[in-house]
C-alpha atoms as a PDB file:
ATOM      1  CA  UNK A   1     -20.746  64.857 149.920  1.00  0.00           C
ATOM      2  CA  UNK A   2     -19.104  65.350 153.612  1.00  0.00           C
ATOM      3  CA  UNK A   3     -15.642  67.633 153.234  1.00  0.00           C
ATOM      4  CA  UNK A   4     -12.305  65.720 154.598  1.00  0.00           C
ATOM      5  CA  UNK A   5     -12.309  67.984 157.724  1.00  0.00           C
ATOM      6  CA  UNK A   6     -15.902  66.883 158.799  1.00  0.00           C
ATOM      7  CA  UNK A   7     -15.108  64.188 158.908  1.00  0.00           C
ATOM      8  CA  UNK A   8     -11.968  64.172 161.349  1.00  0.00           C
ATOM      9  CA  UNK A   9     -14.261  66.080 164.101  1.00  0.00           C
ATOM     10  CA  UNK A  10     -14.072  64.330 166.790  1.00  0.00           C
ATOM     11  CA  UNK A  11     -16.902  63.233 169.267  1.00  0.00           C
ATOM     12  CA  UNK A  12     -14.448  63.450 172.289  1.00  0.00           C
ATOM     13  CA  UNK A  13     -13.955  66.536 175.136  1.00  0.00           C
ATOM     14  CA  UNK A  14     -10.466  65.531 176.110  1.00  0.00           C
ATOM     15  CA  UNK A  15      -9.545  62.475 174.055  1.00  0.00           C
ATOM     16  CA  UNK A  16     -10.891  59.164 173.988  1.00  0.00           C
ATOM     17  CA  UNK A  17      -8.936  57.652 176.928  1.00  0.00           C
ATOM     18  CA  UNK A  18      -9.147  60.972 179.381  1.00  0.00           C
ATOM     19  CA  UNK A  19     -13.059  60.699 178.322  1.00  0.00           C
ATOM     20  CA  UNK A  20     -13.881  57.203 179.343  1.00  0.00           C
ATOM     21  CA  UNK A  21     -12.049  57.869 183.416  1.00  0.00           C
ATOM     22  CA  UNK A  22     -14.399  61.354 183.132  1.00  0.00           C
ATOM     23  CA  UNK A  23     -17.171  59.719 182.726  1.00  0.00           C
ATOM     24  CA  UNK A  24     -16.341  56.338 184.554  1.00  0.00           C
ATOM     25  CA  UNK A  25     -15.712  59.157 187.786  1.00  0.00           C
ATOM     26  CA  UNK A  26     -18.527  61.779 186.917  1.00  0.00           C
ATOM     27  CA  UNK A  27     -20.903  59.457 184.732  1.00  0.00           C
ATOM     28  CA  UNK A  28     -23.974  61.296 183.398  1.00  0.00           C
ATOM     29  CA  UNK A  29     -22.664  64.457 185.151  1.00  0.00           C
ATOM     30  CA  UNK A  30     -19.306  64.196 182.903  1.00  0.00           C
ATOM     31  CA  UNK A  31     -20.209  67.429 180.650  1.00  0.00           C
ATOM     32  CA  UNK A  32     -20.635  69.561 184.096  1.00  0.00           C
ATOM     33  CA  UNK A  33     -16.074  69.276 184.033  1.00  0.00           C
ATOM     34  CA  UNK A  34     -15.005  71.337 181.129  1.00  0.00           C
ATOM     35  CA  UNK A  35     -11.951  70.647 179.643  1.00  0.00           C
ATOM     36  CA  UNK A  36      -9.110  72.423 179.159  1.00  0.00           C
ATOM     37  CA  UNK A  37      -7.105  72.456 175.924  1.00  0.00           C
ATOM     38  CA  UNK A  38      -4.137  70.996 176.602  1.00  0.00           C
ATOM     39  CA  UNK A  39      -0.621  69.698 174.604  1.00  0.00           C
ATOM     40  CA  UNK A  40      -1.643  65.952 176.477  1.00  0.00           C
ATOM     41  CA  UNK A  41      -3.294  64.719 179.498  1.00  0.00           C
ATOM     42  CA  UNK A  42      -2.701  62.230 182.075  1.00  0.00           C
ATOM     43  CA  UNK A  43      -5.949  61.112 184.507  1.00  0.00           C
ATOM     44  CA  UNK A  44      -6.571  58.679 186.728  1.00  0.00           C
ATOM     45  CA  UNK A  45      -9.612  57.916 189.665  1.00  0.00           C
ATOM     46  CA  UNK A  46      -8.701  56.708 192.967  1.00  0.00           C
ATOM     47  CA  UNK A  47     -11.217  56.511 196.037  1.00  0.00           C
ATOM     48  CA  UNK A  48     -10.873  58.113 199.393  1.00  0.00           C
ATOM     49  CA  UNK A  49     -13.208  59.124 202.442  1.00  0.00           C
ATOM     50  CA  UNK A  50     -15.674  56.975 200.647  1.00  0.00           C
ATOM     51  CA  UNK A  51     -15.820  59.507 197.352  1.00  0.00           C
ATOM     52  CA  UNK A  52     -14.536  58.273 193.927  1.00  0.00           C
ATOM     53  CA  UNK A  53     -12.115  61.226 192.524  1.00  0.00           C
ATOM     54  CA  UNK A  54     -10.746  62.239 189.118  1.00  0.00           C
ATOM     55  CA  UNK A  55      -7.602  63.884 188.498  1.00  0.00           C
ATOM     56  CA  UNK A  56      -6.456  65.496 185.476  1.00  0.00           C
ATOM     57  CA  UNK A  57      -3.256  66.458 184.507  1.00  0.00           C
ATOM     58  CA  UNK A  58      -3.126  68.613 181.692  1.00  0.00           C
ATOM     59  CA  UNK A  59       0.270  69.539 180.301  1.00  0.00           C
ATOM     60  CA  UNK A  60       1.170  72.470 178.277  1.00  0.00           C
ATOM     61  CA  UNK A  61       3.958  75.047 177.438  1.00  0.00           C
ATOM     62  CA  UNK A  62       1.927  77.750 179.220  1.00  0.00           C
ATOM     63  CA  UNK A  63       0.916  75.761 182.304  1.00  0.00           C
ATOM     64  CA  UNK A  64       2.287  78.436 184.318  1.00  0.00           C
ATOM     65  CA  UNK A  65      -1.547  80.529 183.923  1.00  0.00           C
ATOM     66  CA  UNK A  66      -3.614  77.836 183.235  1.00  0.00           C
ATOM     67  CA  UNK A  67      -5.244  78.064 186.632  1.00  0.00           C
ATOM     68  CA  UNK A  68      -6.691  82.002 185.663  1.00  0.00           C
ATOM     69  CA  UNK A  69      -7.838  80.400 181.958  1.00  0.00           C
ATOM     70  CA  UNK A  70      -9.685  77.312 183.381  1.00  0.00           C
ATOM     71  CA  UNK A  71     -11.014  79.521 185.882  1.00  0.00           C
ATOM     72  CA  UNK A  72     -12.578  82.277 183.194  1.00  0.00           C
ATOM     73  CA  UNK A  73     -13.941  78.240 181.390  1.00  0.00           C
ATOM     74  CA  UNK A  74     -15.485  77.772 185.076  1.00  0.00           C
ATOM     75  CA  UNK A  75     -17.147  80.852 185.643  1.00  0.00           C
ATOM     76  CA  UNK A  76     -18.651  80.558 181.425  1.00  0.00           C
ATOM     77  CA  UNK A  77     -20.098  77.139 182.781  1.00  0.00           C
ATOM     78  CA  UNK A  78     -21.840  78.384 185.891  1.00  0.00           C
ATOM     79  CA  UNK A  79     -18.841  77.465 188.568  1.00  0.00           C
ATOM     80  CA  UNK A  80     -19.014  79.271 191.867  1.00  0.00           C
ATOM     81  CA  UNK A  81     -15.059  79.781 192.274  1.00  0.00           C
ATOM     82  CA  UNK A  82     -12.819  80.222 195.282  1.00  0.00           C
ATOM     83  CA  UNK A  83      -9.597  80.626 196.009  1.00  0.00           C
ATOM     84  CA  UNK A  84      -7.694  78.996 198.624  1.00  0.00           C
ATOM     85  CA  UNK A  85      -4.372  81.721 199.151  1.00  0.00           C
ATOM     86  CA  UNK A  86      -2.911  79.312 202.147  1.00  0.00           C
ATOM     87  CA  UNK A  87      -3.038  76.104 199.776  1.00  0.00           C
ATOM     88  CA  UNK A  88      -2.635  78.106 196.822  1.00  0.00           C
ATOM     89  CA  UNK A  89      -5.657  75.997 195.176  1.00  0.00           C
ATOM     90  CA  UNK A  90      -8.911  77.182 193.233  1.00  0.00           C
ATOM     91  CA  UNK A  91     -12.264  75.756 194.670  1.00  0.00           C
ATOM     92  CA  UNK A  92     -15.271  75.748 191.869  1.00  0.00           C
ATOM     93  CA  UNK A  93     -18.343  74.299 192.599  1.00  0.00           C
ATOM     94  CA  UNK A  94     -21.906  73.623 190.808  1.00  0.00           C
ATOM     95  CA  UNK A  95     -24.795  71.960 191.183  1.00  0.00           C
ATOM     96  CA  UNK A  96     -25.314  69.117 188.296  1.00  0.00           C
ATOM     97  CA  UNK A  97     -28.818  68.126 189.543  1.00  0.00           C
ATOM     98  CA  UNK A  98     -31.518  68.199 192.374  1.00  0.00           C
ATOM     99  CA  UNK A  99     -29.413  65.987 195.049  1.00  0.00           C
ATOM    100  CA  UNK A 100     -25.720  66.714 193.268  1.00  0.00           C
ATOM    101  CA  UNK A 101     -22.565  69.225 193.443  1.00  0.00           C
ATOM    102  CA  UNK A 102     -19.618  68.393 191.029  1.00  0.00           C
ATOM    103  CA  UNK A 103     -16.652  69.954 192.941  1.00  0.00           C
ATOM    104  CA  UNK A 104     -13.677  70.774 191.517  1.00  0.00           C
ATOM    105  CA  UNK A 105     -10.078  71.986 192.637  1.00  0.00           C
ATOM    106  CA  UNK A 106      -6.976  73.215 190.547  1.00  0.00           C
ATOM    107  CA  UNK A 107      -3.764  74.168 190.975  1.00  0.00           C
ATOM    108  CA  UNK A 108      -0.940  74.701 189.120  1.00  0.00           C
ATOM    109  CA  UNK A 109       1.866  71.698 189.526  1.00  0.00           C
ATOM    110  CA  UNK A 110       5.449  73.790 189.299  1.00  0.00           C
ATOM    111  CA  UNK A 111       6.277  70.056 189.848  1.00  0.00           C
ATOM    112  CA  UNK A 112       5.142  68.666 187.038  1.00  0.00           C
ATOM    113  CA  UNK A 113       4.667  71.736 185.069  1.00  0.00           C
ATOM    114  CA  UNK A 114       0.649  70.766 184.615  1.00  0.00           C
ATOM    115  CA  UNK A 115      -2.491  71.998 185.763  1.00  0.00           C
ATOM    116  CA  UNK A 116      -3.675  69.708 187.918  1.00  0.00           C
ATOM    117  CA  UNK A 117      -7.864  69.383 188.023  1.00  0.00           C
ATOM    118  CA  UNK A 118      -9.206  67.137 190.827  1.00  0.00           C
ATOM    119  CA  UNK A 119     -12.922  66.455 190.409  1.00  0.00           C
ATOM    120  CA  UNK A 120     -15.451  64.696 192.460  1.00  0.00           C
ATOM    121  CA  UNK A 121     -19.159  63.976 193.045  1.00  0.00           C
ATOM    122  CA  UNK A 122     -21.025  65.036 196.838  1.00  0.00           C
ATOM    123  CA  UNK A 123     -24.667  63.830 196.944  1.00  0.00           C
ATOM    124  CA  UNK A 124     -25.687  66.662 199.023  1.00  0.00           C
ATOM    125  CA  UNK A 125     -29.884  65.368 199.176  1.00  0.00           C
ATOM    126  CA  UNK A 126     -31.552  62.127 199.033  1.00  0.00           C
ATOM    127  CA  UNK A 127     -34.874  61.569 197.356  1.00  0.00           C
ATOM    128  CA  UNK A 128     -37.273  59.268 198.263  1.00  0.00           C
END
């Protein structure tokens, strides 16, 4: 017999919306972006310079160091991480296979009082 809080686990990183613009961005690479825990998200993909991006907004009451917590979740998952002190931005990147980086950049939006994650795929090698 499965207990009541089995089965309310959910199969989802973000949530079920945020998930399917990950992966529709990122596709098999998806798992390489961790997620943050958030309050809620907002996301959307755009294209520019011929690269399909992802942002992430992730919203919570302390937004104001979420960009020194997703960067300790970076460096668990292998990131290389830089910071940008003119911009004011965090750089990660890794490598997700033989001919792929995922690159990442966050910043905290005083704005929108978010975290704002901006993902992308660079095909750095071509096989034959």
């Amino acid at each position: 017999m499965q207990s009541d809080s089995l089965s309310k686990i959910s199969s989802f990183i973000w949530n079920e919306r945020i998930d399917s613009i990950v992966k529709e961005v990122l596709g098999s690479y998806a798992s390489f972006l961790p997620c943050l825990t958030s309050d809620s998200y907002e996301a959307y993909s755009f294209d520019r310079n011929n690269f399909k991006y992802l942002q992430v907004d992730a919203y919570s009451d302390n937004y104001s160091n979420s960009d020194k917590t997703y960067s300790v979740v970076l460096r668990m998952n292998d990131h290389q991480i830089s910071f940008n002190s003119e911009g004011g931005f965090y750089n990660a990147a890794v490598r997700v296979s033989m001919t792929h980086l995922l690159f990442v950049q966050y910043q905290v939006n005083l704005e929108k009082k978010c975290l704002t994650i901006i993902a992308y795929l660079y095909q750095d090698k071509v096989t034959s």
